[in-house]
Protein backbone atom coordinates (compact mmCIF):
# COMPACT_ATOMS: atom_id res chain seq x y z
CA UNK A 1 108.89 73.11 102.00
CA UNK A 2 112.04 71.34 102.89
CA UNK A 3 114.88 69.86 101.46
CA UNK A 4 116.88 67.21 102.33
CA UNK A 5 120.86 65.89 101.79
CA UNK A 6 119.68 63.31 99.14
CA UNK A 7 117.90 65.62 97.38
CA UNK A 8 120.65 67.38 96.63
CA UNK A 9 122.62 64.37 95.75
CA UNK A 10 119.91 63.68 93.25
CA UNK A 11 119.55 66.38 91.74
CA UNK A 12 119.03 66.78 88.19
CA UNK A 13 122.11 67.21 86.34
CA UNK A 14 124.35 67.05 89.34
CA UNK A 15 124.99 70.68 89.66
CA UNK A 16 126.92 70.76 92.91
CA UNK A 17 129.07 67.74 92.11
CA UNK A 18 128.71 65.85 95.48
CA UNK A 19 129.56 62.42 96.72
CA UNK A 20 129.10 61.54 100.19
CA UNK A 21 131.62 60.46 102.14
CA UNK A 22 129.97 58.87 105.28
CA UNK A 23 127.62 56.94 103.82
CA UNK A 24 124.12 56.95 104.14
CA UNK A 25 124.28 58.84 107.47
CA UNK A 26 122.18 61.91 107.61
CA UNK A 27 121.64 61.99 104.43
CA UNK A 28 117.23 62.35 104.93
CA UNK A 29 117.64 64.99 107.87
CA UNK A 30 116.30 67.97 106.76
CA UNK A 31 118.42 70.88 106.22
CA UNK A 32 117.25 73.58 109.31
CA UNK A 33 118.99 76.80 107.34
CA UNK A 34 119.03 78.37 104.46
CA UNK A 35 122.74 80.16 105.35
CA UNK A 36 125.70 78.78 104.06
CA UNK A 37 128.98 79.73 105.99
CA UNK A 38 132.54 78.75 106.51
CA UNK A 39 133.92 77.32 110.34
CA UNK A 40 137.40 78.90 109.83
CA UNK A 41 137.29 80.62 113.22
CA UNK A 42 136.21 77.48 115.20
CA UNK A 43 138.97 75.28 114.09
CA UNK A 44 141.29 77.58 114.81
CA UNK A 45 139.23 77.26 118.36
CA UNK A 46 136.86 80.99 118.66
CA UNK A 47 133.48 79.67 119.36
CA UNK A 48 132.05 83.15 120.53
CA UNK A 49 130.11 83.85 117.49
CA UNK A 50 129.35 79.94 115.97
CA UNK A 51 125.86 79.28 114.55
CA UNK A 52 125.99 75.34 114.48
CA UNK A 53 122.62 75.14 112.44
CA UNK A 54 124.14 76.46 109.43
CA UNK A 55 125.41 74.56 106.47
CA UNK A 56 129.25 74.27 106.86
CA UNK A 57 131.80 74.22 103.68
CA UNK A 58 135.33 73.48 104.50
CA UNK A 59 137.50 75.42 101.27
CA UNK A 60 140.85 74.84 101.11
CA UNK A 61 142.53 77.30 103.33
CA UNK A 62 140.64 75.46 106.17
CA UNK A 63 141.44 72.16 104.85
CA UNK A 64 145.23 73.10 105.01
CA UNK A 65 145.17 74.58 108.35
CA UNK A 66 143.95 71.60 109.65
CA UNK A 67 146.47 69.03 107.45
CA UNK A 68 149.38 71.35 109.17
CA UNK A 69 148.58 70.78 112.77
CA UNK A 70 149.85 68.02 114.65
CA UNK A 71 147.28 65.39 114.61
CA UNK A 72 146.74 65.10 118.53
CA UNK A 73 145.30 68.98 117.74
CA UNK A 74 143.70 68.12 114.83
CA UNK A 75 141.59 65.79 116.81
CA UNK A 76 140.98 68.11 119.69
CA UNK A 77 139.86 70.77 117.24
CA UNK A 78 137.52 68.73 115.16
CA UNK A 79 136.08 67.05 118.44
CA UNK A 80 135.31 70.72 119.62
CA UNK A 81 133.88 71.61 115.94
CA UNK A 82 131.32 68.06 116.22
CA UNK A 83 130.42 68.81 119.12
CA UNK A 84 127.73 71.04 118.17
CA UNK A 85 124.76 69.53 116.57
CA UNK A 86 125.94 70.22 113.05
CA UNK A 87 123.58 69.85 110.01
CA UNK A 88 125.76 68.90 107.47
CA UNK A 89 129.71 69.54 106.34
CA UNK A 90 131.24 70.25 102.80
CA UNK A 91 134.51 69.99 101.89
CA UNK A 92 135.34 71.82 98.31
CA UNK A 93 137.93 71.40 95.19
CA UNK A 94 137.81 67.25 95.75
CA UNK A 95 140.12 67.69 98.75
CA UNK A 96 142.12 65.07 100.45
CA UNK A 97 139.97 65.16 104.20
CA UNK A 98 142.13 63.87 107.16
CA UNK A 99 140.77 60.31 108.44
CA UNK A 100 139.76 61.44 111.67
CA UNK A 101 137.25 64.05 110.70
CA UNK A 102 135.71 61.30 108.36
CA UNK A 103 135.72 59.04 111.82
CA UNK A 104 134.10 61.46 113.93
CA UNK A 105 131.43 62.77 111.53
CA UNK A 106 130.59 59.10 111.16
CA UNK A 107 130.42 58.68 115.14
CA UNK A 108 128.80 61.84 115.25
CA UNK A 109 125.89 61.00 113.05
CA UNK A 110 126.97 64.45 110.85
CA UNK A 111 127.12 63.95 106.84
CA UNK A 112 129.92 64.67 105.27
CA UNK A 113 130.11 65.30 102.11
CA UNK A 114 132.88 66.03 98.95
CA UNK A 115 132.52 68.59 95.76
CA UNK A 116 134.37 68.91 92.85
CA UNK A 117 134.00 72.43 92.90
CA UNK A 118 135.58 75.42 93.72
CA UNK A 119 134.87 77.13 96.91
CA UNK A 120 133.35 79.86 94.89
CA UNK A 121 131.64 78.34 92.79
CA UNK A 122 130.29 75.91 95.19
CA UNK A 123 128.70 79.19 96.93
CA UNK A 124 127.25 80.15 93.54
CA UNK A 125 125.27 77.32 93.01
CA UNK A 126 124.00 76.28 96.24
CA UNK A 127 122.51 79.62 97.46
CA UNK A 128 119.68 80.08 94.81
CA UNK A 129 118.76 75.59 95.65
CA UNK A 130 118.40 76.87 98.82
CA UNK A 131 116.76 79.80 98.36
CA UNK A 132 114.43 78.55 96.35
CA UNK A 133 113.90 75.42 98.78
CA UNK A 134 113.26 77.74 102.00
CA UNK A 135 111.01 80.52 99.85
CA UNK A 136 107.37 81.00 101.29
CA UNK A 137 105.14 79.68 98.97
CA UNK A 138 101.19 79.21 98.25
CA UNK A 139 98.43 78.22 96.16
CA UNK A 140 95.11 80.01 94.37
CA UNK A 141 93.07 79.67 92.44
CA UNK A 142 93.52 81.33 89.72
CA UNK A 143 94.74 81.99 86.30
CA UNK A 144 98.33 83.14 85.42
CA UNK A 145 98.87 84.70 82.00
CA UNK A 146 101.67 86.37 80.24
CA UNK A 147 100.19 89.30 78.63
CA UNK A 148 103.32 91.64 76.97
CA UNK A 149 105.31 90.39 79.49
CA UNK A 150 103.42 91.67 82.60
CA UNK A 151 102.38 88.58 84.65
CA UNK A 152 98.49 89.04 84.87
CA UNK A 153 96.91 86.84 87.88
CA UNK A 154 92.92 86.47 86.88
CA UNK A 155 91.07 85.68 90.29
CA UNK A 156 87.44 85.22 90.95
CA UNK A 157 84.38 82.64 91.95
CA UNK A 158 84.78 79.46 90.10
CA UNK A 159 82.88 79.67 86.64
CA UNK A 160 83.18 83.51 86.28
CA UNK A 161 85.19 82.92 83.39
CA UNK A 162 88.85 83.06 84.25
CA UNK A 163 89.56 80.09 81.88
CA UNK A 164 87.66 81.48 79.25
CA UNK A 165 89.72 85.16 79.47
CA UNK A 166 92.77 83.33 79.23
CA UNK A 167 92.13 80.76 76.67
CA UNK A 168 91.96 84.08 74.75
CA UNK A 169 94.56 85.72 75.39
CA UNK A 170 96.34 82.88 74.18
CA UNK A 171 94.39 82.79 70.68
CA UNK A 172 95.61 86.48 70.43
CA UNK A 173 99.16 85.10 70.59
CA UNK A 174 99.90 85.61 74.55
CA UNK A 175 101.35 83.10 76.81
CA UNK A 176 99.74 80.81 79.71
CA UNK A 177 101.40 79.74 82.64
CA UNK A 178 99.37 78.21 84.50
CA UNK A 179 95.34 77.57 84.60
CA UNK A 180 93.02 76.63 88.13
CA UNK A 181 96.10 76.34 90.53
CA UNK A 182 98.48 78.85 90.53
CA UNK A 183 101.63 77.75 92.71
CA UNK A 184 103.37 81.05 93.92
CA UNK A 185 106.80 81.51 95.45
CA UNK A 186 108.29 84.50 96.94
CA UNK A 187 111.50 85.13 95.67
CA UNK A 188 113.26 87.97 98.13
CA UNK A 189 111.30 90.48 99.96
CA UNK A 190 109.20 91.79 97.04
CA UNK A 191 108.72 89.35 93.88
CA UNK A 192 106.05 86.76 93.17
CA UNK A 193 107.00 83.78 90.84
CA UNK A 194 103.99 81.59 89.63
CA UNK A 195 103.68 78.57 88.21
CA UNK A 196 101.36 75.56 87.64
CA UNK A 197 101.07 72.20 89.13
CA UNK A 198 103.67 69.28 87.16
CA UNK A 199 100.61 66.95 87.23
CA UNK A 200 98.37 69.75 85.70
CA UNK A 201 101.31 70.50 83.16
CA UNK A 202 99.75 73.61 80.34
CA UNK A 203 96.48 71.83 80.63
CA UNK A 204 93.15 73.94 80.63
CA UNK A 205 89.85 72.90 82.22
CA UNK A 206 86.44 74.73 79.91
CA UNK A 207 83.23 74.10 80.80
CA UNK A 208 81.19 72.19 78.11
CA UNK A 209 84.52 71.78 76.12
CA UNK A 210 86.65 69.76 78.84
CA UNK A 211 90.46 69.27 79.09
CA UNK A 212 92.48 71.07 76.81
CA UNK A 213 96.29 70.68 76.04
CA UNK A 214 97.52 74.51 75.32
CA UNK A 215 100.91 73.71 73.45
CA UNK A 216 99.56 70.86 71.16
CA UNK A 217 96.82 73.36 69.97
CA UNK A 218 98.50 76.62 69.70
CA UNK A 219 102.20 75.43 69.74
CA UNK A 220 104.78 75.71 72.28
CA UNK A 221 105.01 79.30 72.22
CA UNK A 222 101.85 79.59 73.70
CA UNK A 223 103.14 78.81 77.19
CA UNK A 224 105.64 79.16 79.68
CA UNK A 225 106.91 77.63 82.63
CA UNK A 226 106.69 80.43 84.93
CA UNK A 227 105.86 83.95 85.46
CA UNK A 228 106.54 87.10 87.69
CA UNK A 229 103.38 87.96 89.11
CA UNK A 230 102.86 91.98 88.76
CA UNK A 231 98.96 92.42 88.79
CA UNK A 232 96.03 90.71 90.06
CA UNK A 233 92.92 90.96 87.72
CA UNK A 234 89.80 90.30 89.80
CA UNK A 235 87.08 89.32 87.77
CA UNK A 236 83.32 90.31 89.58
CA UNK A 237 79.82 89.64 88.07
CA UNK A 238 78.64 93.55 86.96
CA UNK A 239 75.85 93.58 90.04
CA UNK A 240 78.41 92.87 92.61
CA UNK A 241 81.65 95.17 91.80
CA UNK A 242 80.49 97.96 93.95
CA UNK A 243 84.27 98.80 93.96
CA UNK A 244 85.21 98.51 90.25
CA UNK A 245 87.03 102.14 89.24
CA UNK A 246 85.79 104.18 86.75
CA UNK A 247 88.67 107.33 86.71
CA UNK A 248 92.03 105.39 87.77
CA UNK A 249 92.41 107.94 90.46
CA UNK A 250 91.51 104.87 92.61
CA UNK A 251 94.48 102.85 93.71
CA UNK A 252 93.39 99.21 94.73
CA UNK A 253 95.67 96.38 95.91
CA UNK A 254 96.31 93.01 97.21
CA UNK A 255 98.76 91.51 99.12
CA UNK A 256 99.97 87.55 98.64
CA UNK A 257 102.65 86.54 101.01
CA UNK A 258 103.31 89.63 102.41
CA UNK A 259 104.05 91.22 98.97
CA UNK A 260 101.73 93.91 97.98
CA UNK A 261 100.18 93.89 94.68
CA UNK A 262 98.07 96.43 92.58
CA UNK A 263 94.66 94.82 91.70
CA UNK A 264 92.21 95.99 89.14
CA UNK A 265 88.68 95.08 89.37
CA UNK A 266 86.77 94.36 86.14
CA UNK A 267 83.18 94.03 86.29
CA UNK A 268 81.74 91.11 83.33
CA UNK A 269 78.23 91.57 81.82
CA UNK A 270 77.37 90.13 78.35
CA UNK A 271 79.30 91.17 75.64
CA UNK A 272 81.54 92.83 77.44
CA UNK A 273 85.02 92.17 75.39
CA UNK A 274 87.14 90.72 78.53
CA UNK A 275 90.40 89.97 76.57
CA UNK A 276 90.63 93.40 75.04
CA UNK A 277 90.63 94.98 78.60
CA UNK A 278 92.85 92.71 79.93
CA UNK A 279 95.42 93.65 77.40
CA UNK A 280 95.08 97.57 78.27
CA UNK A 281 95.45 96.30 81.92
CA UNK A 282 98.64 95.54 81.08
CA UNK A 283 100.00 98.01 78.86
CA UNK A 284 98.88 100.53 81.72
CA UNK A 285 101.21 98.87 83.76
CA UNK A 286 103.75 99.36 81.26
CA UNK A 287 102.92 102.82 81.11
CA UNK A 288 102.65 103.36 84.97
CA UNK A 289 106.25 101.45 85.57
CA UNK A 290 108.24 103.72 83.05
CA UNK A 291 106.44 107.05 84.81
CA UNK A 292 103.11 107.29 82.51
CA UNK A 293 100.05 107.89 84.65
CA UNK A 294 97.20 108.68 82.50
CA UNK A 295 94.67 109.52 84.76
CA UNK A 296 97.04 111.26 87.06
CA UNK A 297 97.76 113.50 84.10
CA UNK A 298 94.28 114.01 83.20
CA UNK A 299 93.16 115.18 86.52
CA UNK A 300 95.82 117.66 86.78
CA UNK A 301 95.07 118.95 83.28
CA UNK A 302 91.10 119.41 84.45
CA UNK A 303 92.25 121.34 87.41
CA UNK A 304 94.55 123.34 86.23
CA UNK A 305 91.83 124.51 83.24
CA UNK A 306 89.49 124.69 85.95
CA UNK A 307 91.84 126.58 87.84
CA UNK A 308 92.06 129.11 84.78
CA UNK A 309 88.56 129.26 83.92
CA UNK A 310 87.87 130.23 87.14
CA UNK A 311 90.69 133.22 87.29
CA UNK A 312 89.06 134.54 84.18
CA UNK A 313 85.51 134.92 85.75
CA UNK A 314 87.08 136.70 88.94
CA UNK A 315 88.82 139.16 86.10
CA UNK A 316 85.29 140.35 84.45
CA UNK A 317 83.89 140.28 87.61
CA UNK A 318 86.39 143.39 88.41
CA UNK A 319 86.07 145.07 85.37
CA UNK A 320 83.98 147.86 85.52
CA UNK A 321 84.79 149.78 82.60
């Protein structure tokens, strides 16, 4: 995914406060980085260490540097800084921008463009667009669900009954995210984000029944935009989970953009009470993330009472009298 110059111009509720101030020039180019950085050091004319592709915000110390040189040097300097093939330039606080640097972004074909914000504050908000904008990002399917607030991901062959399990879950007062296609982002080196589609909204597709709109039957509390992703429920006809875990000793996983995941494999076979288990699923998670392992603790109490058992045999053994 990419984003572009207008894109930020249009954004919803104008959160970075821009107007651009050469026109419609660049303004589609697609931004090439997601690093935002500030050209002090080539202006005052070090080039050693410039990285041209990255998005360029001109605060207010440079803006005065450059307003106190002589404007023969001001030119020189900012024909040195255009030179490179610059993405984009921002100039913070609504600052007055010398006429020449408007001239030669222009001539350059380099957009050039005015906030209202402080410097700082201008770095606060732009980061996370861009983060978000340049995040990896694919799409299952599957079934999202917020289930005690852990982010349960139900995957499996179509018509296994992911749909079914969730619709559920949400009768017993839990949350869907999303239903059939999952969108999923990676947000830093280690955390999934899901969502659904905007066309597919909290809509849910089941069999026999047909489309279903979540919120209007079970209120807006039912749903929610979007989820952390913290365990993927795979969902296996009984015959065919030859891997399904009957102790917990067992550690499975997945891994979905690099990001590994634990996965729990539940066979179905008629009656079986779906929902139910996918609730303990999740309050096991609870239970493992504050330091609880159950079967852990189990195993260690059988061996050590094995362990025991054992030392009293080898003591009648010896005893003779």
């Amino acid at each position: 995914m990419t984003i572009s110059l207008r894109d930020l111009l249009g954004r919803r509720g104008d959160p970075l406060q821009l107007e651009a101030l050469t026109g419609e020039v660049g303004l589609d180019r697609p931004l090439p980085d997601t690093e935002v950085a500030s050209p002090g050091l080539v202006l005052a004319g070090y080039t050693g260490r410039f990285l041209p592709r990255r998005l360029h915000v001109l605060g207010e110390t440079e803006i005065t540097y450059l307003s106190a040189l002589e404007e023969g040097e001001r030119r020189q300097r900012l024909e040195r800084f255009f030179s490179y093939e610059i993405p984009c330039v921002f100039v913070t606080k609504g600052q007055e921008i010398p006429g020449e640097m408007v001239d030669l972004a222009r001539v350059k074909g380099v957009p050039l463009l005015r906030s209202r914000l402080k410097t700082a504050e201008f770095y606060r908000r732009i980061k996370p667009i861009l983060e978000e904008a340049f995040a990896p990002r694919t799409t299952m399917h599957a079934s999202l669900a917020d289930v005690y607030g852990v982010g349960l991901l139900f995957i499996g062959k179509s018509g296994i009954g992911k749909s079914e399990c969730v619709l559920d879950l949400v009768e017993r007062g839990h949350r869907l995210v999303a239903d059939d296609v999952v969108q999923i982002t990676r947000r830093g080196s280690d955390i999934l984000i899901g969502q659904g589609h905007e066309l597919a909204g909290h809509h849910m597709e089941i069999r026999g029944i047909g489309l279903i709109d979540i919120p209007t039957l079970f209120g807006v509390r039912s749903v929610r935009q979007q989820k952390r992703i913290e365990v993927v429920v795979q969902l296996e006809a009984w015959e065919n989970a030859h891997d399904a875990d009957r102790t917990g000793l067992q550690s499975l996983d997945t891994t979905i953009l690099d990001v590994p995941l634990p996965r729990v494999i539940v066979p179905l076979n008629p009656g079986k009470n779906i929902t139910v288990i996918a609730e303990v699923v999740a309050m096991m998670h609870l239970l493992r993330y504050s330091g609880v392992d159950v079967a852990a603790a189990f195993n260690e109490r059988l061996i050590r009472r094995m362990k025991e058992k054992q030392g009293l045999r080898e003591y009648l053994q010896e005893d003779y009298e």
